[in-house]
Structures are given as structure tokens and as C-alpha cells.
Protein backbone atom coordinates (compact mmCIF):
# COMPACT_ATOMS: atom_id res chain seq x y z
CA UNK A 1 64.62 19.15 58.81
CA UNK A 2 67.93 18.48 56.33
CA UNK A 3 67.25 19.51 52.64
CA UNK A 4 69.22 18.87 49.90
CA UNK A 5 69.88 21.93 47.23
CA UNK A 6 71.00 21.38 43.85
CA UNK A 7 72.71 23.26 41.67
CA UNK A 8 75.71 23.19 39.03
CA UNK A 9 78.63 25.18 40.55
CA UNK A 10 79.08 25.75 44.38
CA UNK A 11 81.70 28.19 45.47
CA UNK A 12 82.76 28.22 49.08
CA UNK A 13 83.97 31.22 50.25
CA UNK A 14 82.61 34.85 49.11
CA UNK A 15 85.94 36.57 49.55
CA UNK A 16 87.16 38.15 46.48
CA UNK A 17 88.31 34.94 44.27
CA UNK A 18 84.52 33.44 45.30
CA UNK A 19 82.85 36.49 44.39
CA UNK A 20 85.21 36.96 41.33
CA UNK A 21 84.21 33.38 39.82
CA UNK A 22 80.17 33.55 40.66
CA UNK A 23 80.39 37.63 38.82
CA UNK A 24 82.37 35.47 35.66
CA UNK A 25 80.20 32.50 35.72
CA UNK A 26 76.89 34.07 35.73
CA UNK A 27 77.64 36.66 33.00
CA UNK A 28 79.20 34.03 30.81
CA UNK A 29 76.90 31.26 31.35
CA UNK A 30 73.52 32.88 33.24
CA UNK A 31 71.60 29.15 32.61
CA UNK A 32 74.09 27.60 35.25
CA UNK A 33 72.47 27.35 39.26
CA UNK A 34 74.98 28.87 41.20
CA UNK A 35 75.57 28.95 45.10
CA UNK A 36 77.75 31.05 46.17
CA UNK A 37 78.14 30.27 50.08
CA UNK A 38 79.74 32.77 52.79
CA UNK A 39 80.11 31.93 56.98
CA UNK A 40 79.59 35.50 57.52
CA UNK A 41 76.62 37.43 57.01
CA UNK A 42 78.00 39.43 54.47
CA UNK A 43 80.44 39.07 51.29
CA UNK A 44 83.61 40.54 50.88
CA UNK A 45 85.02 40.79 54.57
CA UNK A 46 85.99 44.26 55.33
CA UNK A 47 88.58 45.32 52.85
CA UNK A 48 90.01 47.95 50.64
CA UNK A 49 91.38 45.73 47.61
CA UNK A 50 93.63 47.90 45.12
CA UNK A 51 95.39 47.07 42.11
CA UNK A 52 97.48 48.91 38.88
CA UNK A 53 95.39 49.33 35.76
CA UNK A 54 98.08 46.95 34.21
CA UNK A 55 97.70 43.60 36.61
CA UNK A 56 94.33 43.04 34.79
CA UNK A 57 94.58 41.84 30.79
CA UNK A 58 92.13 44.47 28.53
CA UNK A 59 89.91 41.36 28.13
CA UNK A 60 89.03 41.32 31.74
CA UNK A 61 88.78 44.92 32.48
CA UNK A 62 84.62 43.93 32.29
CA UNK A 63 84.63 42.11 35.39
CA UNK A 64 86.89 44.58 37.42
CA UNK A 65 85.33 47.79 36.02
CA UNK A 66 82.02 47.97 37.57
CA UNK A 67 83.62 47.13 41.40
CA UNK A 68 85.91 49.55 41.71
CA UNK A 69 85.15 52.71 43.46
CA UNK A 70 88.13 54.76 43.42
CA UNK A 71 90.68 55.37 40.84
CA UNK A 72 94.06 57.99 40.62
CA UNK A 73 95.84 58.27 37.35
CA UNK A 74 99.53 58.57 39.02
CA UNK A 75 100.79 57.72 42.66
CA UNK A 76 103.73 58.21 44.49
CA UNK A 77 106.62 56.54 46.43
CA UNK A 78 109.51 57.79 49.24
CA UNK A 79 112.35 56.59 50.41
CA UNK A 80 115.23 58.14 52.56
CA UNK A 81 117.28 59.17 49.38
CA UNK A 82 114.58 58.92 46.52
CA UNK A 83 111.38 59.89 45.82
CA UNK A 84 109.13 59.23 42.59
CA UNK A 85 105.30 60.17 40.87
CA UNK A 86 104.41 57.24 38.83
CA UNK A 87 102.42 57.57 36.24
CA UNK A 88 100.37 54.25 36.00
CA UNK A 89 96.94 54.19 37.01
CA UNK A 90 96.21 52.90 40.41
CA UNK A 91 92.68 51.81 41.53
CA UNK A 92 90.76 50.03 44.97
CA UNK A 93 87.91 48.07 45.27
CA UNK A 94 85.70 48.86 48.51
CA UNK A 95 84.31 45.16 50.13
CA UNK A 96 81.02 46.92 50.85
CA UNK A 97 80.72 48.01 47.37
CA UNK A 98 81.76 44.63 46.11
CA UNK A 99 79.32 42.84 47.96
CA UNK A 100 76.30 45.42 46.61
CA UNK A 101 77.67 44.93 43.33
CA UNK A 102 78.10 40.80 43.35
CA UNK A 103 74.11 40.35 45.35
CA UNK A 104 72.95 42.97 42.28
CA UNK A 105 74.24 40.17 39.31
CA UNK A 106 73.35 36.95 40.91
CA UNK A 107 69.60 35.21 41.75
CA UNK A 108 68.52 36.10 45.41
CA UNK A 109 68.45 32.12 46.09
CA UNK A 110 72.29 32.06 44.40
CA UNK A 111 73.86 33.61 47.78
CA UNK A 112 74.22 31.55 50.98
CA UNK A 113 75.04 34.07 54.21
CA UNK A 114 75.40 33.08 57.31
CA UNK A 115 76.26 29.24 56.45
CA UNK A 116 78.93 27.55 57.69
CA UNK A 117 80.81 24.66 55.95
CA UNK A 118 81.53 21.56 57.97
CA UNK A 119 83.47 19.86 54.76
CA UNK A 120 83.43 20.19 50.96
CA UNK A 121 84.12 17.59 47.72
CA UNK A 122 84.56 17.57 44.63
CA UNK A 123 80.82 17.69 44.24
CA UNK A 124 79.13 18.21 47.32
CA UNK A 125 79.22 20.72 50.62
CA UNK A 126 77.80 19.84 53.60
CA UNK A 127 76.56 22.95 55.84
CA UNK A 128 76.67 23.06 59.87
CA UNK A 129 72.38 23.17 60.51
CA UNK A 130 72.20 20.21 58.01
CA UNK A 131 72.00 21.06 55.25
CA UNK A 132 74.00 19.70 52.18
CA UNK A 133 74.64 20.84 48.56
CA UNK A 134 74.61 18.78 45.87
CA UNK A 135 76.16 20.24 43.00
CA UNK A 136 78.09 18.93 39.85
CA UNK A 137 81.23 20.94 40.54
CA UNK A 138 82.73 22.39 43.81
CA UNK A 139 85.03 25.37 44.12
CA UNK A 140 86.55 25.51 47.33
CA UNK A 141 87.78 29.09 48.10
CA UNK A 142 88.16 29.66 52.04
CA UNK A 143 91.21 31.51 52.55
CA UNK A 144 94.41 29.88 52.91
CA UNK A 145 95.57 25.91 53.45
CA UNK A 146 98.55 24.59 55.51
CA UNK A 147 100.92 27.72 55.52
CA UNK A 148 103.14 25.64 57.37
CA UNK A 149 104.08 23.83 54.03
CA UNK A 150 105.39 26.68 52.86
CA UNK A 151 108.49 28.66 53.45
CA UNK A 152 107.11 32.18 54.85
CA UNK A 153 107.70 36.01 55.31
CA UNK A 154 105.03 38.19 55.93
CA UNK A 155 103.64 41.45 54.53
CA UNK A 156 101.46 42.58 57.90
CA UNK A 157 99.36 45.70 58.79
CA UNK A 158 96.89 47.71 60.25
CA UNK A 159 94.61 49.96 57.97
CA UNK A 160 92.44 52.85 59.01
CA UNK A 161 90.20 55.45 57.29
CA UNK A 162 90.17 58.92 59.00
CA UNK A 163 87.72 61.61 58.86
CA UNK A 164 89.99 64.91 59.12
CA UNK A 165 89.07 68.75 60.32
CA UNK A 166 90.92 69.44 57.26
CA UNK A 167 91.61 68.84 53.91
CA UNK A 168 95.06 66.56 53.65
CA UNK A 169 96.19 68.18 50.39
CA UNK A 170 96.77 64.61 48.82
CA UNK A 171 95.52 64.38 45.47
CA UNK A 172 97.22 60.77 44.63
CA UNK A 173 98.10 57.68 46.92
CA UNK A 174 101.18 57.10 48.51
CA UNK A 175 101.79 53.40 47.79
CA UNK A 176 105.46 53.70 49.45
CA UNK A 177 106.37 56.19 52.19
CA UNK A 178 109.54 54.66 53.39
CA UNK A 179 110.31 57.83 55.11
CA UNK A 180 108.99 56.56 58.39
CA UNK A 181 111.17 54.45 61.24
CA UNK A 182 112.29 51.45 60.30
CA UNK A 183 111.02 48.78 62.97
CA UNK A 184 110.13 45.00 62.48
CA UNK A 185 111.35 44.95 58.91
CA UNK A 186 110.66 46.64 55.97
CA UNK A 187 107.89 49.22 57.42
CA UNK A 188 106.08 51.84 55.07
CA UNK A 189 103.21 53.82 55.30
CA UNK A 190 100.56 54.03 52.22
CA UNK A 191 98.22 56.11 51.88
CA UNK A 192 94.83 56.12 49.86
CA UNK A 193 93.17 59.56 49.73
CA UNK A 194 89.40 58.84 49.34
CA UNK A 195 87.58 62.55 49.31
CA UNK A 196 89.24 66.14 50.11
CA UNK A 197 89.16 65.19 54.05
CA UNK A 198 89.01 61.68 54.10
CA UNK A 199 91.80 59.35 53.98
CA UNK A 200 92.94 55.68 54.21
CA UNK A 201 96.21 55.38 56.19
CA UNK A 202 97.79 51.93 56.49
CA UNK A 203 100.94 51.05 58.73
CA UNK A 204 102.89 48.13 56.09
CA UNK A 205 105.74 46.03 57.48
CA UNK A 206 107.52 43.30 55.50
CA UNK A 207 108.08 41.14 58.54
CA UNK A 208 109.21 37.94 59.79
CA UNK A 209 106.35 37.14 61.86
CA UNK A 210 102.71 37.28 61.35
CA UNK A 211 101.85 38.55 64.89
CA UNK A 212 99.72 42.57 64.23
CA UNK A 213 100.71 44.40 67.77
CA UNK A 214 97.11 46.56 66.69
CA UNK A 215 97.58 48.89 69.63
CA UNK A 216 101.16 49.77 68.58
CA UNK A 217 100.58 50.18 65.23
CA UNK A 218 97.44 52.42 65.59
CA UNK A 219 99.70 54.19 67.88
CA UNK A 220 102.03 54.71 64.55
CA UNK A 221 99.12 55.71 62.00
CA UNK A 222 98.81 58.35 64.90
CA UNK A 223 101.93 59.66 64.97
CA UNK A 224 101.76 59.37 61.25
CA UNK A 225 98.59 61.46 60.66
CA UNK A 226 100.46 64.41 63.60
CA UNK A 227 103.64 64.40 61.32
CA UNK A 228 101.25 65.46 58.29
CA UNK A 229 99.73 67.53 60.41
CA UNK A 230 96.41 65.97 60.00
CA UNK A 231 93.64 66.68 62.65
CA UNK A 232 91.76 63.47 62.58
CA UNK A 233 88.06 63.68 64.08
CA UNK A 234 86.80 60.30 63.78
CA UNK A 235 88.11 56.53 62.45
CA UNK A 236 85.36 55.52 60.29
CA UNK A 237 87.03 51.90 59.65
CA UNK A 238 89.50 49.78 60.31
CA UNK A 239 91.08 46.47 58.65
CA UNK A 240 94.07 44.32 59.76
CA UNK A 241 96.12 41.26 58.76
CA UNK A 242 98.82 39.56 56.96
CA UNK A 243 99.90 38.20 53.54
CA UNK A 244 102.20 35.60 52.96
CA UNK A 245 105.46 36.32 51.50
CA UNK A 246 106.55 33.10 49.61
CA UNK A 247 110.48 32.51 49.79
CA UNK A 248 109.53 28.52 48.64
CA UNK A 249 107.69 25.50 49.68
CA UNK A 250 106.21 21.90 48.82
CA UNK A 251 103.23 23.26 46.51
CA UNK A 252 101.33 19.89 46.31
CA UNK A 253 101.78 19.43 50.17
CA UNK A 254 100.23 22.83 50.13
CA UNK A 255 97.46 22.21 47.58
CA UNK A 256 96.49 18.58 49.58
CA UNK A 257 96.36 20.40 52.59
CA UNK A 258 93.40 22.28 51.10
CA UNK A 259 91.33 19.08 50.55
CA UNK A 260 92.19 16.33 48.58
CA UNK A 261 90.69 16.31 44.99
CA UNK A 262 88.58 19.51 45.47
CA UNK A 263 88.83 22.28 43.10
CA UNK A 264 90.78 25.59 44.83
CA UNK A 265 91.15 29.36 43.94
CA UNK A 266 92.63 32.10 45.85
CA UNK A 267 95.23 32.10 48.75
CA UNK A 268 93.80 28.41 48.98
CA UNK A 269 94.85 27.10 45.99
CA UNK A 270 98.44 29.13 46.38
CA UNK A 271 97.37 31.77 44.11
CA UNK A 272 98.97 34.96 45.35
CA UNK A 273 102.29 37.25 44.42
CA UNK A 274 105.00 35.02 46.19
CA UNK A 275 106.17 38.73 47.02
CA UNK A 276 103.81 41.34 47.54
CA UNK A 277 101.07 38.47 48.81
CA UNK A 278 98.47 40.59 46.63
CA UNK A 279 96.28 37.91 45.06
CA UNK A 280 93.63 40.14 43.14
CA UNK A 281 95.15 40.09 39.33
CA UNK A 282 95.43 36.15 40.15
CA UNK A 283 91.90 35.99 41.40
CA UNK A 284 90.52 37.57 37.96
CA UNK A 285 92.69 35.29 35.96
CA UNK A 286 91.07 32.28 37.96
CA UNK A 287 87.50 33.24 37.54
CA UNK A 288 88.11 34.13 33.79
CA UNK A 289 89.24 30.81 33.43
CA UNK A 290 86.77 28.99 35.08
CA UNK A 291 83.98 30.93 33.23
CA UNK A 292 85.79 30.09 29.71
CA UNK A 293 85.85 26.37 30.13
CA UNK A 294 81.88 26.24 31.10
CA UNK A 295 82.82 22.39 32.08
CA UNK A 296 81.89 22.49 35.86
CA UNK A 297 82.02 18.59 36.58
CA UNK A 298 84.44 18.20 39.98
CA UNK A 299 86.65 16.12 38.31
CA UNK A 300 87.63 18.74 35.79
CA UNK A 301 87.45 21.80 37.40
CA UNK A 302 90.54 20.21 40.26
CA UNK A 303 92.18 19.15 37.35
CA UNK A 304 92.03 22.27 35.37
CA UNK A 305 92.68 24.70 38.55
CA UNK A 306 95.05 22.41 39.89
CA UNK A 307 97.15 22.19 36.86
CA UNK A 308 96.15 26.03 36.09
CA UNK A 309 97.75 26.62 40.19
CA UNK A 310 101.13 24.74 39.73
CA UNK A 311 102.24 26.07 36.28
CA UNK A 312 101.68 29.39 38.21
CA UNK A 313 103.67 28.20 41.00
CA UNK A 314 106.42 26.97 38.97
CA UNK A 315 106.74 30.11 36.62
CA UNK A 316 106.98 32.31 39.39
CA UNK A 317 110.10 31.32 41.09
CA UNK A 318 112.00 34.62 40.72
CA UNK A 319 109.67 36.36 42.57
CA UNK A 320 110.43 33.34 45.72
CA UNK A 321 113.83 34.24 44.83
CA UNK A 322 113.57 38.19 45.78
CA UNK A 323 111.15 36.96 48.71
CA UNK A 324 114.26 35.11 50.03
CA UNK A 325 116.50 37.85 49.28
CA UNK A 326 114.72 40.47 51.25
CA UNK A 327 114.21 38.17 54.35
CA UNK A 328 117.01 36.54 54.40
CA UNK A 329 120.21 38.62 52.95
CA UNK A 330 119.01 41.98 54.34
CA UNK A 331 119.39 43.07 57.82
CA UNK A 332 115.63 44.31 58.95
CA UNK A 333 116.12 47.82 58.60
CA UNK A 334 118.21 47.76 55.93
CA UNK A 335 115.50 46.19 53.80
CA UNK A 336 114.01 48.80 52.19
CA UNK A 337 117.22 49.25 50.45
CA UNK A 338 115.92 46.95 47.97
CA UNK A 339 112.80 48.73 47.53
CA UNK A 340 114.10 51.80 46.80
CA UNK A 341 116.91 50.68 44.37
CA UNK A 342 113.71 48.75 42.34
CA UNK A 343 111.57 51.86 42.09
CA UNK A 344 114.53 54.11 40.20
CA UNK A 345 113.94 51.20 37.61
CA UNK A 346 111.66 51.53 34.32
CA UNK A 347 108.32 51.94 34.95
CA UNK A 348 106.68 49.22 32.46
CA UNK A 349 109.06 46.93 34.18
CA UNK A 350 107.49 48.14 37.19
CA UNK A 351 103.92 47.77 35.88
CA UNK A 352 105.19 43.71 34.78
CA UNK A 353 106.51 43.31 38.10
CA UNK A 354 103.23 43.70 40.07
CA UNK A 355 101.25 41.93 37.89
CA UNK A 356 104.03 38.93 38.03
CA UNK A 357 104.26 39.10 34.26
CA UNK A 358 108.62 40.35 34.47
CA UNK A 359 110.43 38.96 31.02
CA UNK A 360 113.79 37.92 30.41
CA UNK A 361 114.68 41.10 30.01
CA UNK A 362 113.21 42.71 33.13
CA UNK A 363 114.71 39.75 35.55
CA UNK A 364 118.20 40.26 34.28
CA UNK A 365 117.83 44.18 35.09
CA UNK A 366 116.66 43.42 38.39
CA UNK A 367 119.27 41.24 39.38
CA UNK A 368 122.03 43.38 37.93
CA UNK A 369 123.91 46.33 39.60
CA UNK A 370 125.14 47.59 42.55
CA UNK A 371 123.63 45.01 44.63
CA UNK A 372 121.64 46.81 48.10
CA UNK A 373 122.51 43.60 50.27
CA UNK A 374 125.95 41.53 50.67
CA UNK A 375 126.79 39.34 47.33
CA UNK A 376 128.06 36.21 50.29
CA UNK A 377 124.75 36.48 52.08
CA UNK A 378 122.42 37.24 48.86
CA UNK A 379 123.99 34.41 47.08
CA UNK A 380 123.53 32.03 50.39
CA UNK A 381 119.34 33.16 50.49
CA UNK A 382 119.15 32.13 46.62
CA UNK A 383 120.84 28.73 47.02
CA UNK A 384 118.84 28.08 50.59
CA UNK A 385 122.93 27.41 52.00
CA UNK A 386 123.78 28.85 55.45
């Protein structure tokens, strides 16, 4: 038989920006009922989530802090003629670990596995064995709306942790090695190193299709791990996919196509780096915001996340800008020309960069120079003129 469960927030979706909000909400206000309700039968999905010390603000370090489970002072980047130690702190967040941590803060009854959502309002969800939830606010956080309303590149890849014979001498990550082949785009290999003889090893391409050929590019992370000369003994895990690159769009198409009048977060609500497709600094902002209003009526949490959503979207069209640059001005393998011209810049303009927070200042120096693409067709991806 149907029942009906009350409560004062529901979040759909326990992906990061779900599990994010729930972690905020029940610290800041622990007399709200939460539900916090996943498909799967576990939170998190199965990623690796890393991020610079500097894409979180000091007065959200608390929520980040106690889910991250490694952390490297310094990394490193390569490219054909450049090569670079950073010294910004660098940090990932381990799903398993995430889930562990975000089941350890909330109320057993709090967490819905294993439930899948047939259709969500404003203020209600209703579940696919019958059940409904009645709630006074509904946060609807399910992983991406109608890409199609949105003017695309994509940042695709194929991740794996291996288990060497060996030690692999890395003592920081490799963020950039641009070293490799060139093929489908801006490729790179980055590289996490995890223990002494374990090691994450992910094959990157900025690409202009979202299609992941897994076979070939396990086949790469292969070759890859040979060229260090690696001996790997076992894959303990593997992850896969691809982010959205955002060259421009219709943002409210986008936002409707999510559900009409329902509060959003994450990819859903368009909330991501329009050019690295990272959406983890953006997913701490949301949650700190939603916890800091404490009004969790459906009515004002769409309007405040909606509103909260578009100014993003709006102040962040330099970023589109690049996006459109790098698909559409530079041949494929000529791409990471761009990349490696922005790393010899500053590093706090770096650190601003990734954490979409560039001034004035740092746009101009960007922009200026010895350009790595043709002015005619840079000038053409800007305008949107062929």
C-alpha cells in the first residue's frame, strides 16, 4: 500500500550538489525533516571529484573539509614546449567516502536508496512503487536537463585507478600532461597519485562529440602507464563520461526543460564551468545558499535558485567565449595551444580562473598577446559569424 511521507525539504538526486545541500541544511538547520532521495542504491555514483583549495570561499571550507580524502600542496602541468609545478593546493573527494561521510550526518529515515522518481514539483515527488513525498520545498537535482538547448563541446574521458608492482615516483598530480598524441581534440592525460604504488590515470579529451570509445581509450591509459614504465597488476576502478563545454545557449529554455517551476541545483539547473564543465565550487556555493536562507517553501526556493542560476549564467560569458574559441577557431590538434599559452600566465589568475571568479584585469590578460589561433577565425567564434 501507497504512503505518504512528510517532511520540509526533499532533494532529488544524491550526486554531489544533492548531497552538498542535505550536509548544509542539516548542520545549519538540524530541526528541518529532510529526504534526501537517490535511484541507485548508493550516493555519490562512482567518482573521484577534485578541486583547488581556492574554488571554495574560507567560509565554506567546513562543508568540503571533512569529504575530502586526498590532498597535494603543488601539481604539475606539460605541454610540448612548456612545463610548470604549481604551487596551489589541489585536493579530490572519493564518492565512496562521500557517501560514508553524508549517511554519518543525516537521520537513517533522511536517505531514500533505491527509489526512483516518476516526477517532481515544487512541493511534492512522487516515487515509482507508490509512494509520494509531501514536502514544503522540492530541490530537484538529477543530473542534467535538455543539453540540446545549449550550444555544446565536450570535456570526455575514461578514468582508472591502477595497482602497480612498483612505486610510480609521483609525489604530486599531473593535472595537464599534454605531452601525449593529439587525437579527437584537445587530449591530456592527468594523473592523481593516491599511495606510493597506487595511482589514478585518466585519458582527458576536449572534444566535439560526447561519444567515450572505452576500449580505445583504456587502450591509451595502457600505453600511457608502459611509457612511464609502470607495471600495473590490477585496475581497482574505473569511471567514465563527459562534461559539457558551454560555447552559449537559451538558459531559460534550458532551465524549463528541467521542470517547470521546480527548484534546480547542479548540472540541472546549468550550474557548471561553461569551460572546464567542473561543477563542484558551484555545487558548494548552491548548498551554502540554500542553507543561509532557511526559507524552504517551493515557491521561494525556484525563485531564489532560479534567479541565483541565471545571474551565474549571465556573469560568466567570457568563459562561453574561450569555450567557443577553443572549439571553434582552433584546428583539433592544435588546441592545446591555448592551454599551454594560459598556464605560462600568473598563477592567482590561474587560481580565479578555475574557480570562475577572473576580474577585469585577468580577462584583459587573457585575451591579450600573441594570439595561439587565427585573429579571422577567433574573431568569427566570438561573434557566432561564419
Amino acid at each position: 500500500m501507497s504512503a505518504t511521507i512528510s517532511c520540509d525539504l526533499a532533494i532529488v538526486g544524491g550526486g554531489l550538489a544533492g548531497g552538498l545541500i542535505a550536509l548544509a541544511v542539516q548542520k545549519q538547520h538540524p530541526e528541518a525533516e529532510l529526504r534526501l532521495i537517490e535511484a541507485s542504491s548508493h550516493l555519490g555514483g562512482n567518482h573521484f571529484w577534485s578541486f583547488f583549495a581556492s574554488d571554495v570561499a574560507p567560509a565554506h571550507r567546513w562543508m568540503v573539509s571533512p569529504l575530502i580524502t586526498y590532498g597535494w600542496t603543488r601539481y604539475d602541468v606539460a605541454f610540448p614546449g612548456h612545463a610548470r609545478t604549481l604551487r596551489s593546493p589541489y585536493y579530490t573527494i572519493d564518492s565512496r567516502h562521500f557517501e560514508r561521510m553524508v549517511t554519518s550526518a543525516l537521520p537513517a529515515e533522511a536517505v531514500l536508496l533505491g527509489r526512483k522518481v516518476l516526477a517532481a514539483s515544487s512541493t511534492a515527488v512522487v516515487l515509482a512503487d507508490g509512494d509520494r513525498v509531501q514536502a514544503k520545498g522540492v530541490i530537484d537535482c538529477r543530473g542534467a536537463g535538455d543539453l540540446a538547448t545549449l550550444d555544446l563541446g565536450w570535456q570526455k574521458f575514461l578514468g582508472r585507478e591502477l595497482v602497480l608492482a612498483a612505486p610510480h615516483g609521483r609525489e604530486r598530480p599531473m593535472v595537464m600532461d599534454a605531452t601525449v598524441a593529439q587525437l579527437d581534440g584537445y587530449r591530456f592525460a592527468y594523473c592523481l597519485p593516491f599511495a606510493p604504488d597506487r595511482i589514478f590515470v585518466e585519458d582527458t579529451y576536449y572534444s566535439d562529440g560526447p561519444e567515450v570509445d572505452a576500449a580505445t581509450l583504456g587502450d591509451r591509459i595502457d600505453s600511457y602507464a608502459a611509457a612511464q614504465g609502470w607495471q600495473v597488476e590490477k585496475i581497482a576502478r574505473e569511471e567514465s563520461g563527459a562534461l559539457p563545454v558551454a560555447m552559449g545557449g537559451d538558459f531559460e529554455a534550458y532551465w524549463r526543460s528541467g521542470g517547470h517551476n521546480v527548484a534546480k541545483a547542479g548540472v540541472r539547473a546549468g550550474l557548471f564551468h561553461p569551460l572546464t564543465g567542473y561543477s563542484l565550487p558551484d555545487a558548494v556555493r548552491t548548498a551554502a545558499l540554500v542553507a543561509d536562507t532557511g526559507d524552504f517553501e517551493g515557491q521561494a526556493l525556484h525563485d531564489l535558485l532560479h534567479a541565483h542560476a541565471r545571474r551565474t549564467w549571465r556573469g560568466r560569458r567570457f568563459y562561453r567565449m574561450l569555450a567557443a574559441m577553443l572549439f571553434k577557431a582552433a584546428e583539433p590538434e592544435e588546441r592545446y595551444r591555448i592551454l599551454e599559452r594560459f598556464y605560462r600566465l600568473d598563477e592567482e589568475l590561474i587560481r580565479r580562473f578555475y574557480a570562475a571568479r577572473s576580474n577585469l584585469g585577468d580577462k584583459i590578460r587573457v585575451m591579450t598577446g600573441k594570439p595561439p589561433v587565427p585573429i579571422g577565425r577567433a574573431v568569427r567564434a566570438i561573434t557566432g559569424v561564419e
